[in-house]
Every structure is written in structure tokens, then in C-alpha cells.
Protein backbone atom coordinates (compact mmCIF):
# COMPACT_ATOMS: atom_id res chain seq x y z
CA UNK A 1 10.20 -23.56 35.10
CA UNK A 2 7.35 -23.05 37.79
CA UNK A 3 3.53 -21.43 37.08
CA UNK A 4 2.05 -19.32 39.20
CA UNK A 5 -1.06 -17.28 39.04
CA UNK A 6 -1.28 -14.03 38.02
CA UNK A 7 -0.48 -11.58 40.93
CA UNK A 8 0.33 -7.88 41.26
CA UNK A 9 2.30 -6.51 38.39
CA UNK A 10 2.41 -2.76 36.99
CA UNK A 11 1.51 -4.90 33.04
CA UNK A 12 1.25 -1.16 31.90
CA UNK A 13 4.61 -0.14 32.57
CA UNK A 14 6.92 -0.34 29.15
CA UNK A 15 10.21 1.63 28.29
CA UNK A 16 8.76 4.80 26.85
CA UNK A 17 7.72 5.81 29.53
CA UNK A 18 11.45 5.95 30.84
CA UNK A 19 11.64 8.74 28.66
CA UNK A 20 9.04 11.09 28.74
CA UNK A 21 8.81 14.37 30.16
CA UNK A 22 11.56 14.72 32.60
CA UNK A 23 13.34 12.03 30.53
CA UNK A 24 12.99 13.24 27.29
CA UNK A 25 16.51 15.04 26.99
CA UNK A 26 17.99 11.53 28.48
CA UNK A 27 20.00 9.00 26.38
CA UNK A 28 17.49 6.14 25.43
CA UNK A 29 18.43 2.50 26.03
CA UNK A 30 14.89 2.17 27.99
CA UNK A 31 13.09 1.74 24.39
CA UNK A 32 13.93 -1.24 21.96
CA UNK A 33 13.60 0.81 18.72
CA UNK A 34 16.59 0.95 16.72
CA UNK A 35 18.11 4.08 16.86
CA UNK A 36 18.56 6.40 13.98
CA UNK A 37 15.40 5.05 12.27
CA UNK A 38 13.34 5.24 9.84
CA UNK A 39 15.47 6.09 7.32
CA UNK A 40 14.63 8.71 4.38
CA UNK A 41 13.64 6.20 1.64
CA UNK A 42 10.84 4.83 4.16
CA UNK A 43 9.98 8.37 5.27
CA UNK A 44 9.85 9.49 1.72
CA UNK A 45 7.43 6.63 1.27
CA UNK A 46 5.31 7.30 3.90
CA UNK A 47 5.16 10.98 3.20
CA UNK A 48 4.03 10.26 -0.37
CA UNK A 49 1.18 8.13 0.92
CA UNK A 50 -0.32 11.18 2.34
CA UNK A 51 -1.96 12.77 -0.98
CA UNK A 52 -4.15 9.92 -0.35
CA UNK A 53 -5.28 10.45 3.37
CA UNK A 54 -9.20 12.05 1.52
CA UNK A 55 -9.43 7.96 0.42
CA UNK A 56 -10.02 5.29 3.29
CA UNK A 57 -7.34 2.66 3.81
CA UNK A 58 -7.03 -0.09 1.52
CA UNK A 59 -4.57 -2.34 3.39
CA UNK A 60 -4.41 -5.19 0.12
CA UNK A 61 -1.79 -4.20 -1.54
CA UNK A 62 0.40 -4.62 2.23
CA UNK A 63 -1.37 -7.72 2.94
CA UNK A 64 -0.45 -8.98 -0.27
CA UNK A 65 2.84 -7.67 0.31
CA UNK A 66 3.35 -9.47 3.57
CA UNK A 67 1.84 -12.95 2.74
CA UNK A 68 4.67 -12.64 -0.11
CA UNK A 69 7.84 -12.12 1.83
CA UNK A 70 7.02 -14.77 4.46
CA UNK A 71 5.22 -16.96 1.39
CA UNK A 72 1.84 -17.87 2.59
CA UNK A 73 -1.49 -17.45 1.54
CA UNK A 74 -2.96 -13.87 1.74
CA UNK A 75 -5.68 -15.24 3.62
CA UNK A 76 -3.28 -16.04 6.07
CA UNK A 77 -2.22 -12.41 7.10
CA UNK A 78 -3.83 -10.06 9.28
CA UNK A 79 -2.59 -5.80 9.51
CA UNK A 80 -2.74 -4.94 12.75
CA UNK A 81 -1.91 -1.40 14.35
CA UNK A 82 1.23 -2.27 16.11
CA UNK A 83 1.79 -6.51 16.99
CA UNK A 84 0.21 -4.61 20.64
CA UNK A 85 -3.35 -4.62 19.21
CA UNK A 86 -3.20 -7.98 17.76
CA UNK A 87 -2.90 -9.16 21.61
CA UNK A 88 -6.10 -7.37 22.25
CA UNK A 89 -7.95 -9.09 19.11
CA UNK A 90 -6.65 -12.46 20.53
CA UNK A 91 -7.97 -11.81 23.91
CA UNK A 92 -11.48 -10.81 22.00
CA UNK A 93 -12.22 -13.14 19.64
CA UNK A 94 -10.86 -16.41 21.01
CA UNK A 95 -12.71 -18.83 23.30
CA UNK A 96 -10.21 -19.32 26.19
CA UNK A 97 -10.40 -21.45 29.12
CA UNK A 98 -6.89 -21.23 30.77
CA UNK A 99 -4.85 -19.23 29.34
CA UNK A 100 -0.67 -19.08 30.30
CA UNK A 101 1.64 -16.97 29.63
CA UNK A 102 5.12 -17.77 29.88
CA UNK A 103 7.53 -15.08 31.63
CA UNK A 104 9.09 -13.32 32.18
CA UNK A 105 7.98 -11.84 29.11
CA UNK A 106 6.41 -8.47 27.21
CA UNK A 107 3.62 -7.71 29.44
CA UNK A 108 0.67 -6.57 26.99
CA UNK A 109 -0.56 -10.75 26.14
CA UNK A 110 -1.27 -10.94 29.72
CA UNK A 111 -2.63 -7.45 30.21
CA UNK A 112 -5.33 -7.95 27.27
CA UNK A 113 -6.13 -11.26 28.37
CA UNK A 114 -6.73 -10.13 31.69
CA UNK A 115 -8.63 -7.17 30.93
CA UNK A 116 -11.40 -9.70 28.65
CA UNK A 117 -11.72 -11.55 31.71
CA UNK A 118 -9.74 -14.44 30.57
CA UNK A 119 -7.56 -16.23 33.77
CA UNK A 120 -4.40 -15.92 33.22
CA UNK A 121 -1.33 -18.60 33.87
CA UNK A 122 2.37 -17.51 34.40
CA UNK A 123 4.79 -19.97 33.54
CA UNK A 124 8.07 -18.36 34.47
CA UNK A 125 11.32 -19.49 33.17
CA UNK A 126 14.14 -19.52 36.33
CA UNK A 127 17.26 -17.74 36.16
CA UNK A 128 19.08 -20.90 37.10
CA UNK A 129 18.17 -22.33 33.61
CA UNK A 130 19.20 -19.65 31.77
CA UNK A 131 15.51 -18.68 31.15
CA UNK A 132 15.41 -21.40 28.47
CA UNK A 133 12.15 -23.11 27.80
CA UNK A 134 10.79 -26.34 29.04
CA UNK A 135 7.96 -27.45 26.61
CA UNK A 136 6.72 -29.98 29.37
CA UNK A 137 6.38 -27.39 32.43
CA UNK A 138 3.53 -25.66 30.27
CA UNK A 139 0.59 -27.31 32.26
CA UNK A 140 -1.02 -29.53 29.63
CA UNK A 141 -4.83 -28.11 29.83
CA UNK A 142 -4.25 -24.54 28.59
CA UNK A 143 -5.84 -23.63 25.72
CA UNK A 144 -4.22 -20.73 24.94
CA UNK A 145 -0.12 -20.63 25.26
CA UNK A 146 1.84 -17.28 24.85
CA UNK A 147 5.64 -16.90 24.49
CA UNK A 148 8.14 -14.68 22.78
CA UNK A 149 10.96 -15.51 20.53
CA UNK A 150 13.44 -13.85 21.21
CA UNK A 151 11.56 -13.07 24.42
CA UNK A 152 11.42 -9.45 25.90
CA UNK A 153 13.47 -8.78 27.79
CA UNK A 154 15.67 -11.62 28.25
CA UNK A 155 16.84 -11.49 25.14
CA UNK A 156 16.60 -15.60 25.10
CA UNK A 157 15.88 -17.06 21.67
CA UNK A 158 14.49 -20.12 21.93
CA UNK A 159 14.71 -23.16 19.68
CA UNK A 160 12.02 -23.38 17.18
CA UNK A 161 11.57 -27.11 17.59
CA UNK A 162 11.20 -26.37 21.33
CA UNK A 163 8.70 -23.87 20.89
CA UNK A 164 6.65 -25.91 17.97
CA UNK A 165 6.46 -28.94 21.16
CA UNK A 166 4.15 -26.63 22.67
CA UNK A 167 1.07 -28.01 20.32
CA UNK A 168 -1.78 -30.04 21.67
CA UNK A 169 -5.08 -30.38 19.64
CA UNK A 170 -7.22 -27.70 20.30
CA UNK A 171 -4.63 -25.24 21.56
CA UNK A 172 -3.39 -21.74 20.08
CA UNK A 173 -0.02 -21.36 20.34
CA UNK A 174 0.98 -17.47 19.88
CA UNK A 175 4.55 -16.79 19.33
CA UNK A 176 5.51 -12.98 19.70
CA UNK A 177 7.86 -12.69 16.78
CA UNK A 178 8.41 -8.87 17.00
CA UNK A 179 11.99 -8.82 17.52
CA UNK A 180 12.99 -11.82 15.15
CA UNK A 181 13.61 -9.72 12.51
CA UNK A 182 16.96 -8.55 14.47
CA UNK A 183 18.15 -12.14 14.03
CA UNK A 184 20.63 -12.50 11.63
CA UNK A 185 19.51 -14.91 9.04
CA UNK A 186 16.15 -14.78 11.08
CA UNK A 187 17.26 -17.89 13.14
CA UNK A 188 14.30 -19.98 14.81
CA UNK A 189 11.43 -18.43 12.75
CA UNK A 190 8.07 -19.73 12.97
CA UNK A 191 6.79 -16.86 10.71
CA UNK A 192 5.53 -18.73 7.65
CA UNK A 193 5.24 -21.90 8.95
CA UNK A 194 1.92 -23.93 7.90
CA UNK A 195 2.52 -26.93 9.83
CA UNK A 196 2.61 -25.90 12.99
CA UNK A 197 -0.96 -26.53 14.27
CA UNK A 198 -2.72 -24.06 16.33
CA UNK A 199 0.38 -21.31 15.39
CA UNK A 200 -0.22 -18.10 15.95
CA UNK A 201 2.81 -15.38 14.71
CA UNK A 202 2.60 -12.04 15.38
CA UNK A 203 5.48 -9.66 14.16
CA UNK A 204 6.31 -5.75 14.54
CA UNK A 205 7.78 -2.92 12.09
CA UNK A 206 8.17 -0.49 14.63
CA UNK A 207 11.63 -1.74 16.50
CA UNK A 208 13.70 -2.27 13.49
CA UNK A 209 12.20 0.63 11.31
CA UNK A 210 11.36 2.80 13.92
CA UNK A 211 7.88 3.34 13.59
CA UNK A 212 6.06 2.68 17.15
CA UNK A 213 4.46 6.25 16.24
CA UNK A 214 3.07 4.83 13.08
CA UNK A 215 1.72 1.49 14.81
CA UNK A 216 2.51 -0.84 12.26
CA UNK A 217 2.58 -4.91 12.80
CA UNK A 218 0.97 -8.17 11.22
CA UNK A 219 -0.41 -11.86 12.14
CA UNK A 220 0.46 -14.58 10.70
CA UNK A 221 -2.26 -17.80 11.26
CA UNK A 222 -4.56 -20.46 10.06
CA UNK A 223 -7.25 -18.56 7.81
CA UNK A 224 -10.19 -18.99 9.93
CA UNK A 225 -8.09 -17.74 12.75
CA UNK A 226 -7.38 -14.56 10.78
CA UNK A 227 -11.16 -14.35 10.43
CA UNK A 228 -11.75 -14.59 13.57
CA UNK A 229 -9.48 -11.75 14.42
CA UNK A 230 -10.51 -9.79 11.57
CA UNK A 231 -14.30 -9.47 13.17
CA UNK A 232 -13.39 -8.35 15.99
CA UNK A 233 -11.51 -5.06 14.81
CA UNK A 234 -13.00 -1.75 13.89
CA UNK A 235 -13.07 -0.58 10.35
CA UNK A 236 -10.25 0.25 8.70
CA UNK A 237 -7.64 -0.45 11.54
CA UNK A 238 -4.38 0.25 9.89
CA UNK A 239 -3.63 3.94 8.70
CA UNK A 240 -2.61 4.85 4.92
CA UNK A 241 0.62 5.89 5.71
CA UNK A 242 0.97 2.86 8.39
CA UNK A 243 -0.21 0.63 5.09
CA UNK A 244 2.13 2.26 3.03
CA UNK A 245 5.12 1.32 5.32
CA UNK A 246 4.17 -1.86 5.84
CA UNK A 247 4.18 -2.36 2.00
CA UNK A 248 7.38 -1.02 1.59
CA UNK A 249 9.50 -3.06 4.39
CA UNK A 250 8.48 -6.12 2.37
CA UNK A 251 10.72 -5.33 -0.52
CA UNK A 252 14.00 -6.54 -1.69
CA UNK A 253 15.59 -3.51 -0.79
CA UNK A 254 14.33 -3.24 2.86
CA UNK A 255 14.51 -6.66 3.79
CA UNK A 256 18.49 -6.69 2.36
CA UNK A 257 18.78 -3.55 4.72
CA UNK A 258 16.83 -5.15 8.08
CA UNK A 259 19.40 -8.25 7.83
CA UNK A 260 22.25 -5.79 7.40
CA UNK A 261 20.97 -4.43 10.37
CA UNK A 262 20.68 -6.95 12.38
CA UNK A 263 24.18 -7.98 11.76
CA UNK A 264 25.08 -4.70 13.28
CA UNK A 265 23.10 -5.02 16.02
CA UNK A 266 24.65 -8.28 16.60
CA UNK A 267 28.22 -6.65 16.72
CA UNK A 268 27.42 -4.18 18.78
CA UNK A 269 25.43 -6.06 21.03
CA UNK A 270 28.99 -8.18 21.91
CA UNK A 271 30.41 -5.06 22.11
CA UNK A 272 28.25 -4.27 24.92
CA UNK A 273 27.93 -7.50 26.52
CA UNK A 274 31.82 -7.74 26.80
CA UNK A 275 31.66 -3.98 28.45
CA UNK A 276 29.18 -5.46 31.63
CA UNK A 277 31.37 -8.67 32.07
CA UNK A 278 33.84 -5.78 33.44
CA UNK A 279 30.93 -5.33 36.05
CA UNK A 280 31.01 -8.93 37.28
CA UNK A 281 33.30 -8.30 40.70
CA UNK A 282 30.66 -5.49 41.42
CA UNK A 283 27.71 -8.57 40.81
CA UNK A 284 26.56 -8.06 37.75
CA UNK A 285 25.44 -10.80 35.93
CA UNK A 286 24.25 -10.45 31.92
CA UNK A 287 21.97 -12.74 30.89
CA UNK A 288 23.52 -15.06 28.41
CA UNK A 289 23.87 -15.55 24.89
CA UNK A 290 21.43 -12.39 24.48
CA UNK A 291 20.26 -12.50 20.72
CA UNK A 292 17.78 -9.26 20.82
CA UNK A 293 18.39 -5.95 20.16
CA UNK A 294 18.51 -5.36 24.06
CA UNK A 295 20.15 -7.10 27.16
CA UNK A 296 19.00 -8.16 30.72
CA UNK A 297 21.03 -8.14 33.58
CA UNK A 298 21.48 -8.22 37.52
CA UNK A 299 22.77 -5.78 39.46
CA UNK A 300 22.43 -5.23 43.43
CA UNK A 301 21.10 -1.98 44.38
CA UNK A 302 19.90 -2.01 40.51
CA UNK A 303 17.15 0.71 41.57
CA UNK A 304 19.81 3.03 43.12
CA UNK A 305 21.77 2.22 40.03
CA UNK A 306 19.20 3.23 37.44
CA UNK A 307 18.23 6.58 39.29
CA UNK A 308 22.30 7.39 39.01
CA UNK A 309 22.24 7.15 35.51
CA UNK A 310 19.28 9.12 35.79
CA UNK A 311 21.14 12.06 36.87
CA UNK A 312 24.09 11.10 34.43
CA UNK A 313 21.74 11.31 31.50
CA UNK A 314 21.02 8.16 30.85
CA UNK A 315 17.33 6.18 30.84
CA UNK A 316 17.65 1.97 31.16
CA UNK A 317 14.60 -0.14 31.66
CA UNK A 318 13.60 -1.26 34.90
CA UNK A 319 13.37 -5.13 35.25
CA UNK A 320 11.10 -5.53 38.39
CA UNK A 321 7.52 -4.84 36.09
CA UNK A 322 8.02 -8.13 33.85
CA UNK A 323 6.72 -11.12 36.16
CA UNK A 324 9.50 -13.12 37.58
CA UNK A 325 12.05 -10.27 38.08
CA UNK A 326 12.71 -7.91 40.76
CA UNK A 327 14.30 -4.73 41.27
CA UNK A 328 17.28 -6.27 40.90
CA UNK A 329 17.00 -6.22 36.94
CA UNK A 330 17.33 -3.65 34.17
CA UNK A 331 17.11 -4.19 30.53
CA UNK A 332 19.54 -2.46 28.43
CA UNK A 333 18.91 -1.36 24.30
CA UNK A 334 22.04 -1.98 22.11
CA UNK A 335 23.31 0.83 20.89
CA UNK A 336 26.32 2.08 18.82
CA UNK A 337 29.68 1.41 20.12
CA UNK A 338 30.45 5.14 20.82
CA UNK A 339 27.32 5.37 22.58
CA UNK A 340 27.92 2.03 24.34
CA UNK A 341 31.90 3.22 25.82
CA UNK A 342 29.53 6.13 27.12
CA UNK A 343 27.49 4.31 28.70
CA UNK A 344 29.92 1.98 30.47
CA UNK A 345 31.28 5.02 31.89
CA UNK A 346 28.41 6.53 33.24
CA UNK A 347 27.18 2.95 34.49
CA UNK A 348 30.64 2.75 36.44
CA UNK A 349 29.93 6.25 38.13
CA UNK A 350 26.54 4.97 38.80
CA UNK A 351 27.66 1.86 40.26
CA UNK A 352 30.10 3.78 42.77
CA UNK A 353 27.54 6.18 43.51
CA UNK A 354 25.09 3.43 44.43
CA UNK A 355 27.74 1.83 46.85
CA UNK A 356 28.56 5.01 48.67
């Protein structure tokens, strides 16, 4: 792993925006929501929330809710609109020094840290290592430490005990969690963890529920880091119906269905992994053993590639936005097997296109 400073990056880019307007009609594996989702019990739930939209949010029932499932103290859980605006109340309401991020990685940490004025690290993780973790290449001042698990979009999932060496007294160590839930048997969670010091968890509902519309996530920290956080957002952050979601993928029920799911995922994620090694004598190269809901690979004349499918009807994610890529990347959603064999045949068009 090397650091470098932060440089010129388009932070701001992220997969929706693969498919809007002219896009919109396209096959989505730009966006990392699972597909098909949410189902009718949790739409039925949220739509029954809204007879209450004349009241103003009371989010304690869902915090309550949350600090059960993951069995911590309530004061040890913070609703946020999406795990995106808990990155903002980080970059707010902690006093940072020298911040790093470690990429490549999902681009908002760095974007709100930047934009409070914070400087900003970037510890990227090399190819040649498999874009694993080193603990000890994390320059030992920074206060403030940022990585994902599994990370976006490498689909990496990192050791736990790896990721726990990061702690030094008097440094926050923020673990992006919003994918873990796609896990099966949530492997390498530091979500509920209380002896971790300076842990900071943040995970999502909208990828596995499908609720980025909603906006929908939660913290997970010590209590006077939550407290922190807390004074620094507006009133009544987190919607009703958002609240009443939230409350709702903490029971039994949904949390049997979310590790069904991610079994699935799993499956099909093989399914589509085994589809690219096909690709290999044209140079691609997946990033391996992918454990997220997406893949990454490498592809020459990726950008020629991508604008193929394009014009096949199909969006992907371009690679060259998350620090320590180039255009050479693309990040790929897993996706039903039908749709996958699809895919693979439009990708081997594409590919033939690109080389003519």
C-alpha cells in the first residue's frame, strides 16, 4: 500500500448517475441496490407510516430497534438519512488533524472531509496485493482513519482483526459497513463491537432493501461519539416513513430474509465471476474473491467497452472516479443469472466492437 495526497478526482461521480436520463431505459449493473427491492411487506409498512406524516418524526422506537439487533446500548446508535450523511456529520463534528482515507474506496468520506476543510490522506491498496489491507502502511499520526468492509468497489472484505489493528489512542476508526449485510453469516463484522476503541460503524438499508430514495442508514459508536454527531444534525433528520423502515428491517422476519439474500447474491455473484474468467485471453482480469454484491475488473479499452454496452442497453460503473483506478476499470452489480448470461453476451459484442 502507498499514500498519496489527495489530487484530482470527480468524488461526486457514483453509479446513478449511469442511469439517468438517457440511461434510464438501460439495464442497471451501474447501481449496487439489489434488484427487485423493496418488497411488498416493507412497502406495505412504509405506506402505513404515512397516516402519521401531520406528527414530527419520532425515530425511538427505530433506534431502539437497531441497538437491539446488533445488541448495544441505545445510546450507542445514531439514524442517519442514508450511511452518506453520517460522513458529513463526521466531517462536522470531529476535531481532525490528518485525516486518511484508504482507497480505492466509496468516494463520499473523502468528499465531506474535504469539503469541512479537513486534509485529506489516500492510502491506496495496489492491485498487486490483491487490494488487501496493510494495517502498518496507515501512516501512524492520523487521527481520523476511513475504510470500507467489504470496500466499494473492490468488493475486498477484509479481515476484522486486520481492520481492528488500525487503533491508536486518540484515533477514530470509521468502518463503512454498508454492504456487510450481503455477507452471508455477516462475516468480519465490526457492527456491535464495544471493544474496539475509537470504532466508528456506519451501515446502510438502502442496497439490500432498496431504499436509496428513502435515505435510510445508522451509526454505530462510543456514546459521546453519537453525541457528538447528534449536535451537529438538523432537527428531525430521518423521515417517518424512512423511521418506519428502519424499524421494520430489524425484525426476525427481515433479517431471516436479508441473509437469505445474501446467500443468493453469493450464488449468483460466482455465477458471474465464472462468466468474465471467459474474458481472460481478451485481458480481463476480475478482482478476486469478490464478496459484495458487485465486482471490479480490468479490461483494456474499458472506456470503449462501457460506451458499447451503452448502445447494447446496458449501464456498468466506470472505475477511473474511485482514487487509485483508471479507465481501465468498471464495476459490475450482481444480478440474476438470466440477467447475468445477458450480459455476458452483450459484454462479448462490446468487447469485439471495442477491438475493431
Amino acid at each position: 500500500m502507498r499514500t498519496e495526497p489527495a489530487g484530482a478526482h470527480d468524488l461526486r461521480h457514483h453509479g446513478d448517475a449511469e442511469v439517468r436520463d438517457d440511461g434510464a431505459k438501460l439495464t442497471d449493473l451501474a447501481v449496487n441496490v439489489r434488484a427487485d427491492t423493496p418488497p411488498a411487506w416493507l412497502r406495505e409498512r412504509i405506506a402505513g407510516s404515512l397516516a402519521g406524516l401531520a406528527a414530527y418524526p419520532d425515530g425511538r422506537a427505530a433506534r431502539a430497534a437497531v441497538a437491539a439487533r446488533h445488541g448495544v446500548a441505545v445510546e450507542r446508535v445514531l439514524l442517519t438519512a442514508g450511511a452518506a450523511e453520517a460522513f458529513v456529520l463526521l466531517a462536522r463534528a470531529l476535531t481532525v488533524r490528518h485525516a486518511v482515507v484508504v482507497h480505492p474506496q466509496f468516494t463520499e468520506p473523502e468528499a465531506a472531509l474535504r469539503d469541512a476543510g479537513h486534509r485529506v490522506e489516500r492510502a491506496l491498496l495496489r492491485e498487486e496485493d490483491g487490494f488487501r489491507l496493510d494495517p502498518a502502511a496507515v501512516p501512524e499520526d492520523a487521527d481520523l482513519v476511513v475504510v470500507g468492509n467489504p470496500t466499494n468497489p473492490t468488493s475486498v472484505l477484509h479481515p476484522a482483526a486486520t481492520i481492528a489493528e488500525l487503533t491508536r489512542p486518540g484515533r477514530t476508526l470509521v468502518v463503512d459497513e454498508a454492504f456487510l449485510d450481503a455477507v452471508p453469516g455477516e462475516r468480519e463484522a465490526l457492527a456491535g463491537r464495544t471493544d474496539v476503541p475509537g470504532l466508528v460503524v456506519l451501515r446502510s438499508l438502502t442496497k439490500t432493501w432498496g431504499l436509496a430514495g428513502l435515505r435510510i442508514g445508522y451509526v454505530l459508536a462510543a456514546p459521546e461519539t453519537i453525541a457528538a454527531l447528534e449536535r451537529a444534525q438538523p432537527l428531525w433528520p430521518v423521515s417517518t416513513p424512512a423511521l418506519a423502515a428502519a424499524q421494520a428491517c430489524m425484525e426476525p422476519r427481515a433479517l431471516a430474509e436479508a441473509a437469505h439474500a445474501a446467500h443468493r447474491v453469493a450464488t449468483d455473484r460466482a455465477h458471474l465471476v465464472a462468466g468474465l474468467r471467459e474474458f481472460a485471453p481478451d485481458g480481463l482480469r476480475v478482482v478476486e474473491p469478490a464478496e459484495g454484491p458487485f465486482v471490479l475488473v480490468r479490461l483494456p479499452r474499458a472506456t470503449a467497452v462501457r460506451r458499447h454496452l451503452r448502445d447494447l442497453g446496458w449501464a456498468v460503473r466506470r472505475g477511473d472516479t474511485f482514487p487509485g483506478l483508471d479507465e481501465e476499470w468498471l464495476r459490475l452489480a450482481v444480478r440474476d443469472r438470466p440477467t447475468v448470461n445477458r450480459f455476458l453476451q452483450a459484454l462479448d459484442q462490446a468487447v469485439t466492437l471495442a477491438k475493431g
